[in-house]
Protein backbone atom coordinates (compact mmCIF):
# COMPACT_ATOMS: atom_id res chain seq x y z
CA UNK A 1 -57.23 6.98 -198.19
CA UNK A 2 -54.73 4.06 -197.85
CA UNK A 3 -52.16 3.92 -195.85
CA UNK A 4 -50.04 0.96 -196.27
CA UNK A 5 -48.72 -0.68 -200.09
CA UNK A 6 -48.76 -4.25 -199.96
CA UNK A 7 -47.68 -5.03 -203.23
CA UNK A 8 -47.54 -3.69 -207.01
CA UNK A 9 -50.06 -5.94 -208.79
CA UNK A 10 -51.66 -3.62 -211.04
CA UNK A 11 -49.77 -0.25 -209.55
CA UNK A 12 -48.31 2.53 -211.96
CA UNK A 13 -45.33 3.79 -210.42
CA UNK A 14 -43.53 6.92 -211.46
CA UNK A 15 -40.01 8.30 -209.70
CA UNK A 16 -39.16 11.47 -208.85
CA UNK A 17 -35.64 12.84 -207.39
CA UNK A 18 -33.15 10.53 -207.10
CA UNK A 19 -32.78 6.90 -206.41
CA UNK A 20 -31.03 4.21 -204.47
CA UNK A 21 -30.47 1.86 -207.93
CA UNK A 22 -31.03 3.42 -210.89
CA UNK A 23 -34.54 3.43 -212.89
CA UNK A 24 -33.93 1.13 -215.59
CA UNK A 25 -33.36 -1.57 -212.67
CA UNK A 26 -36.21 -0.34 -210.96
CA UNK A 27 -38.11 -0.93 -213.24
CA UNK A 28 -37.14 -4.46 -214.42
CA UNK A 29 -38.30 -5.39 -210.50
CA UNK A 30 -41.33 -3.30 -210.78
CA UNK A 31 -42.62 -5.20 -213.49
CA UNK A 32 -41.40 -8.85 -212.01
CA UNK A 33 -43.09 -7.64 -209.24
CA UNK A 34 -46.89 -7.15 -211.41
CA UNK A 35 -46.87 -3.69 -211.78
CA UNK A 36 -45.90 -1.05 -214.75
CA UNK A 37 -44.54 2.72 -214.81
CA UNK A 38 -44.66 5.69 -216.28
CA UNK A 39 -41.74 8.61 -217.24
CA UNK A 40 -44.41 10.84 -216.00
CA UNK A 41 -47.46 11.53 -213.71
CA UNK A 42 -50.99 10.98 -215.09
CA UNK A 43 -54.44 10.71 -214.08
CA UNK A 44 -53.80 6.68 -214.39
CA UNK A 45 -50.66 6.72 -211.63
CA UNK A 46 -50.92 5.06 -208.58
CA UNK A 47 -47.94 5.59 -207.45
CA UNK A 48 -45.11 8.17 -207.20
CA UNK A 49 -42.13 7.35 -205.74
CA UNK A 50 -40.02 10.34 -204.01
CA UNK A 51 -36.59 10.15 -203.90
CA UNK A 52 -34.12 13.15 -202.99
CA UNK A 53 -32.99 15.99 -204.31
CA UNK A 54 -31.14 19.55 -203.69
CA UNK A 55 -32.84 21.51 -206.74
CA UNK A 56 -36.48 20.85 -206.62
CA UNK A 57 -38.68 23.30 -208.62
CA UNK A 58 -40.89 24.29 -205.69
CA UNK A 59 -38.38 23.92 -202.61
CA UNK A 60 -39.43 21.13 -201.11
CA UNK A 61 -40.76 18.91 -203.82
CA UNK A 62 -40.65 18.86 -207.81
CA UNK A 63 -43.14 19.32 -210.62
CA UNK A 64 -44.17 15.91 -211.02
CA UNK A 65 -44.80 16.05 -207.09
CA UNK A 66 -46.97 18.92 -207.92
CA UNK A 67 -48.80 17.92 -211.05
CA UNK A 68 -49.87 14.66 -208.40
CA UNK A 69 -51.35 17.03 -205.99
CA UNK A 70 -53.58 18.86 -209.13
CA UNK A 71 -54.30 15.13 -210.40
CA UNK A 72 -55.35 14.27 -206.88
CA UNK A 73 -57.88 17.77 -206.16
CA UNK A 74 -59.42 16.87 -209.66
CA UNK A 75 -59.93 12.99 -208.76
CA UNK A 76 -57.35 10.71 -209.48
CA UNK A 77 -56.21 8.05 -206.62
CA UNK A 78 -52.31 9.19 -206.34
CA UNK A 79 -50.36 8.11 -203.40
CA UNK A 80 -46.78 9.13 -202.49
CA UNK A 81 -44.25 6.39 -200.95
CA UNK A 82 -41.00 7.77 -200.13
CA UNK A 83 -37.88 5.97 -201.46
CA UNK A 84 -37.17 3.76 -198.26
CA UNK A 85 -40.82 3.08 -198.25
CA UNK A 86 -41.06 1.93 -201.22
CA UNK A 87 -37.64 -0.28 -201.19
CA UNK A 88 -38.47 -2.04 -197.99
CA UNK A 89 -41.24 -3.12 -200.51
CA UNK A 90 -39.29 -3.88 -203.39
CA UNK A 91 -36.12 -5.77 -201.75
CA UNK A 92 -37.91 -7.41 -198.67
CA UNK A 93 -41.56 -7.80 -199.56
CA UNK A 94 -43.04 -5.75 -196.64
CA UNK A 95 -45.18 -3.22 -196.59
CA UNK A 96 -44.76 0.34 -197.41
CA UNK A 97 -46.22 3.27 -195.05
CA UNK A 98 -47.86 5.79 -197.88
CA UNK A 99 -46.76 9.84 -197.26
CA UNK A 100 -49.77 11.70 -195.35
CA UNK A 101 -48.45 14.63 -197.27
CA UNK A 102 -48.15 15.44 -201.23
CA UNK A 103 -46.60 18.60 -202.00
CA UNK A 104 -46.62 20.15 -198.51
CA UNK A 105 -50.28 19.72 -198.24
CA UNK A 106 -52.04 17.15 -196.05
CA UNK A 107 -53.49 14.40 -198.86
CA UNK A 108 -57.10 15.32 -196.89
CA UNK A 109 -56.83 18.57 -198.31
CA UNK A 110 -56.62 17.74 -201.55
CA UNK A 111 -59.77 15.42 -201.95
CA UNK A 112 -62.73 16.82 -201.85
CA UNK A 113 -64.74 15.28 -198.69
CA UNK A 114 -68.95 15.06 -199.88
CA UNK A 115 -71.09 17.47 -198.66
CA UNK A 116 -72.66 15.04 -196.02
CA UNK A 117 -69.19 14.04 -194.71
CA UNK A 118 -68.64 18.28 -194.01
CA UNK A 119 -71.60 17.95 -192.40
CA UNK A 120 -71.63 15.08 -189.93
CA UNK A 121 -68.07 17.03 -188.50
CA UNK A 122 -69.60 20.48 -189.02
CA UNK A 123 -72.71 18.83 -186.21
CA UNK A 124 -69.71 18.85 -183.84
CA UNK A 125 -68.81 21.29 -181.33
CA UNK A 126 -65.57 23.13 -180.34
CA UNK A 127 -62.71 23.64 -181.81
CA UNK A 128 -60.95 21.18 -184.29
CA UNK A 129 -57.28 20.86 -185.17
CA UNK A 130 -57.25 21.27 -189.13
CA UNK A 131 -54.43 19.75 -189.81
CA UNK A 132 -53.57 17.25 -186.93
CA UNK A 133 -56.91 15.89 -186.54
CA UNK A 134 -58.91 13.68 -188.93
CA UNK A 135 -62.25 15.31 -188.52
CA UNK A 136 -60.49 18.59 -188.72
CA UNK A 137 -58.96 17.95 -192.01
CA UNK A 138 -62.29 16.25 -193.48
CA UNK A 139 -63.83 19.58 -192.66
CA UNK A 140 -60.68 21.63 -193.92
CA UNK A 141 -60.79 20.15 -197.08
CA UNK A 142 -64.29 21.10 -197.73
CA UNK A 143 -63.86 24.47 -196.75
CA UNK A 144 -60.90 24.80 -198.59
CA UNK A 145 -62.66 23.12 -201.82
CA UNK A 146 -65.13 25.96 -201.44
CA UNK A 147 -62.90 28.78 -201.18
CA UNK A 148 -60.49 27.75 -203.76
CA UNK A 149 -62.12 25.34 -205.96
CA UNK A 150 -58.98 23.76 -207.82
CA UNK A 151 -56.59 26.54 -208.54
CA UNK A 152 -53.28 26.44 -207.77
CA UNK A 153 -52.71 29.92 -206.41
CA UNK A 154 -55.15 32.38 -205.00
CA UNK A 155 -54.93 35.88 -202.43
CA UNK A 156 -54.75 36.32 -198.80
CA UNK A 157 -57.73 37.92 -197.48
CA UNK A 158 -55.52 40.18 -195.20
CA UNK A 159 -51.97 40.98 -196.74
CA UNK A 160 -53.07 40.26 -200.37
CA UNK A 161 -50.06 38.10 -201.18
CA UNK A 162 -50.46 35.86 -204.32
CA UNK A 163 -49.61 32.50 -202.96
CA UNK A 164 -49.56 29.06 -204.05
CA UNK A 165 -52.62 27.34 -201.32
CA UNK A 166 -50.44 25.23 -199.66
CA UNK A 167 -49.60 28.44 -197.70
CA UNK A 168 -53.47 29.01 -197.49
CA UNK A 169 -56.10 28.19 -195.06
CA UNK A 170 -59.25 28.30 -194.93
CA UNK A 171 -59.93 30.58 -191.28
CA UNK A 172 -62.96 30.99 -189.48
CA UNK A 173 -63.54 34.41 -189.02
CA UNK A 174 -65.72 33.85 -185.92
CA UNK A 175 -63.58 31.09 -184.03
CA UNK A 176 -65.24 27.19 -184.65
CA UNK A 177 -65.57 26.86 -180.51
CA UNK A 178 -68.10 29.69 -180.65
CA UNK A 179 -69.91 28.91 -183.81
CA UNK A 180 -73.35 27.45 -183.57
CA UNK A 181 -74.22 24.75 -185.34
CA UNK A 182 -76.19 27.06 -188.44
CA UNK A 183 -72.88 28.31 -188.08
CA UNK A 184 -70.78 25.85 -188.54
CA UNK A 185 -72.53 24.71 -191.66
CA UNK A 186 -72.08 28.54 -193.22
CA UNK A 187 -69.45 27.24 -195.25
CA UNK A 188 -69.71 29.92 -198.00
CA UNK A 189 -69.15 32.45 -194.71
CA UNK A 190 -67.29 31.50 -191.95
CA UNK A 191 -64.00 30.99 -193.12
CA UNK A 192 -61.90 33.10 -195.66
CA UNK A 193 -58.29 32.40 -197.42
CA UNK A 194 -55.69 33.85 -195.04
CA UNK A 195 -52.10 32.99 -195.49
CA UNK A 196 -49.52 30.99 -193.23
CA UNK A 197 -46.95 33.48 -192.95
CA UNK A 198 -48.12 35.35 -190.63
CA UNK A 199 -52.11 36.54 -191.58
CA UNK A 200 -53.55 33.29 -190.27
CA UNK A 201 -51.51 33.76 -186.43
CA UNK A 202 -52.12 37.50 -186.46
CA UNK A 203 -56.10 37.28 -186.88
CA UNK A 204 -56.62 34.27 -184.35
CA UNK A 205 -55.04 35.78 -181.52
CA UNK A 206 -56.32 39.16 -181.82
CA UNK A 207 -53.72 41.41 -183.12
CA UNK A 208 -55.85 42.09 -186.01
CA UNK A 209 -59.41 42.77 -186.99
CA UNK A 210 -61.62 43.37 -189.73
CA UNK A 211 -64.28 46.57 -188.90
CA UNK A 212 -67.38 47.70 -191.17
CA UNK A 213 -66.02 47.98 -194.81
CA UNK A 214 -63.58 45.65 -194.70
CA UNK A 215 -61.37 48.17 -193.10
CA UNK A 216 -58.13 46.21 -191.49
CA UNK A 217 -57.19 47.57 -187.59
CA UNK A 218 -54.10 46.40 -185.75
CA UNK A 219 -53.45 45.78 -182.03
CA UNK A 220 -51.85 48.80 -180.28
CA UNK A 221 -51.17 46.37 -176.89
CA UNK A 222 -47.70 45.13 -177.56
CA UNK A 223 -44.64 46.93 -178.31
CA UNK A 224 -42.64 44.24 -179.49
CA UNK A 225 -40.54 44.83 -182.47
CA UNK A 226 -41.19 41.98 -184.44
CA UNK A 227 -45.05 41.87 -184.09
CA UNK A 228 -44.67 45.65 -185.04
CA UNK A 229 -43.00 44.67 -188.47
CA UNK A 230 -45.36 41.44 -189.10
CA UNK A 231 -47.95 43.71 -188.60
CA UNK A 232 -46.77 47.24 -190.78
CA UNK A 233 -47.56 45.26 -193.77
CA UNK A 234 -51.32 45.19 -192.80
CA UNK A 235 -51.12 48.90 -192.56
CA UNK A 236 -53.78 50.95 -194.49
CA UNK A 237 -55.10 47.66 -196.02
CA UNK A 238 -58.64 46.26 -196.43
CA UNK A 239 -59.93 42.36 -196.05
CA UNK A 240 -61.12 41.03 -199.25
CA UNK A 241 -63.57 38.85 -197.88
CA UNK A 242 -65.77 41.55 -195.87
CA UNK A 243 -69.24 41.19 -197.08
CA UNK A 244 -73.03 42.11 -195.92
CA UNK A 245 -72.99 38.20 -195.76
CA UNK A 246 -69.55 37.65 -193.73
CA UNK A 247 -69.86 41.13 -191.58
CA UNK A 248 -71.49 39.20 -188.64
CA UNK A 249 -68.33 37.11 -188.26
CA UNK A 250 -65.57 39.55 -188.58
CA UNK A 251 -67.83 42.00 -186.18
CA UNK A 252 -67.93 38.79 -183.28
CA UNK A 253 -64.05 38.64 -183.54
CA UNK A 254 -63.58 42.24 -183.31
CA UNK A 255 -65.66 42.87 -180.47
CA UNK A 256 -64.87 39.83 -178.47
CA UNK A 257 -60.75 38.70 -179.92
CA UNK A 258 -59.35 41.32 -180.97
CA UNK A 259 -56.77 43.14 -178.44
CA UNK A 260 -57.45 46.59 -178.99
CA UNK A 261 -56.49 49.63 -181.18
């Protein structure tokens, strides 16, 4: 992935939000400058531009954002420059720094990483920061590639919300640190789709477990009124991902993280 733009020879730029000049004159330097653009994203764009905005479709970034981030998980070389980025380019010919993030996801885990990449991080022992981390988002990616292939929404294992996967991970179910290696490289096992809001925090530090069947238990050990409420929602529930195949790894958690009924 690269992470400076030098110049716009042979670029296709497209703009999103809004903009410190307005497109048409954009434009004009865009192509004095050797490049071209496009009203909207394809699998051909190089380049999107992100300017600002109060209303965009998905919160924090708008559908031509998004349709990047699909373009990008099926193949195509997209990179985001924000605005300022991009006009230190434009107006004073030096480079722009190129976003690390598309559409609230990390641009790792969007691109699929090759099965022998996965595996020369998977080798590697302890834990790894999945987002912070290269290595830990080469093997992310992967892992998240084979949970959710390239759909744009899918279930938490735990609460069974229907989310969009930038608010999925992809969790070990035994923790990475005390995987083995055969482990490690379980990728169709190990890890299952838990959400960020709350499922993915819960389940590493113990206040919840998965038991034979699937069946979800919660921590008795704290009285606090907010883990209380995060956790009624989990009440009564069963983990999607509880196989014969993944039992092993929900069983090591329960016996050896989780806090206690």
């Amino acid at each position: 992935m690269r992470k400076w733009l030098t110049n716009l020879r042979g670029e296709r730029v497209v703009f999103t939000g809004e903009l410190w000049l307005r497109r048409a004159d954009i434009r004009k330097r865009v192509r004095r400058s050797h490049g071209d653009w496009d009203n909207d994203v394809f699998p051909t764009t190089t380049i999107l531009v992100r300017g600002e905005s109060g209303r965009w479709k998905y919160g924090d970034h708008g559908r031509k954002e998004n349709k990047a981030s699909r373009l990008i998980r099926q193949g195509a070389s997209i990179s985001l420059v924000h605005e300022s980025e991009f006009r230190k380019l434009l107006e004073h010919g030096r480079p722009a720094q190129i976003a690390d993030r598309i559409a609230g996801q990390p641009i790792e885990w969007l691109t699929a990483p090759t099965k022998r990449e996965f595996e020369r991080v998977a080798n590697m022992e302890g834990s790894l920061d999945r987002e912070y981390t290269a290595l830990g988002r080469v093997e992310q990616s992967y892992l998240r590639h084979s949970l959710f292939g390239e759909v744009e929404h899918a279930v938490c294992s735990l609460c069974g919300r229907h989310l969009p996967i930038g608010l999925l991970v992809a969790a070990h179910a035994k923790p990475r640190s005390e995987c083995s290696r055969h482990e490690r490289l379980d990728a169709r096992h190990v890890v299952f789709g838990v959400c960020l809001l709350g499922c993915d925090a819960l389940y590493e530090r113990g206040f919840v477990g998965v038991r034979e069947k699937g069946g979800i238990v919660l921590t008795g050990a704290h009285s606090a009124p907010a883990l209380k409420a995060a956790l009624r929602i989990l009440r009564g529930r069963h983990c999607q991902a509880w196989n014969l195949a993944t039992a092993k790894y929900f069983e090591w958690h329960l016996s050896r993280r989780f806090q206690g009924a």
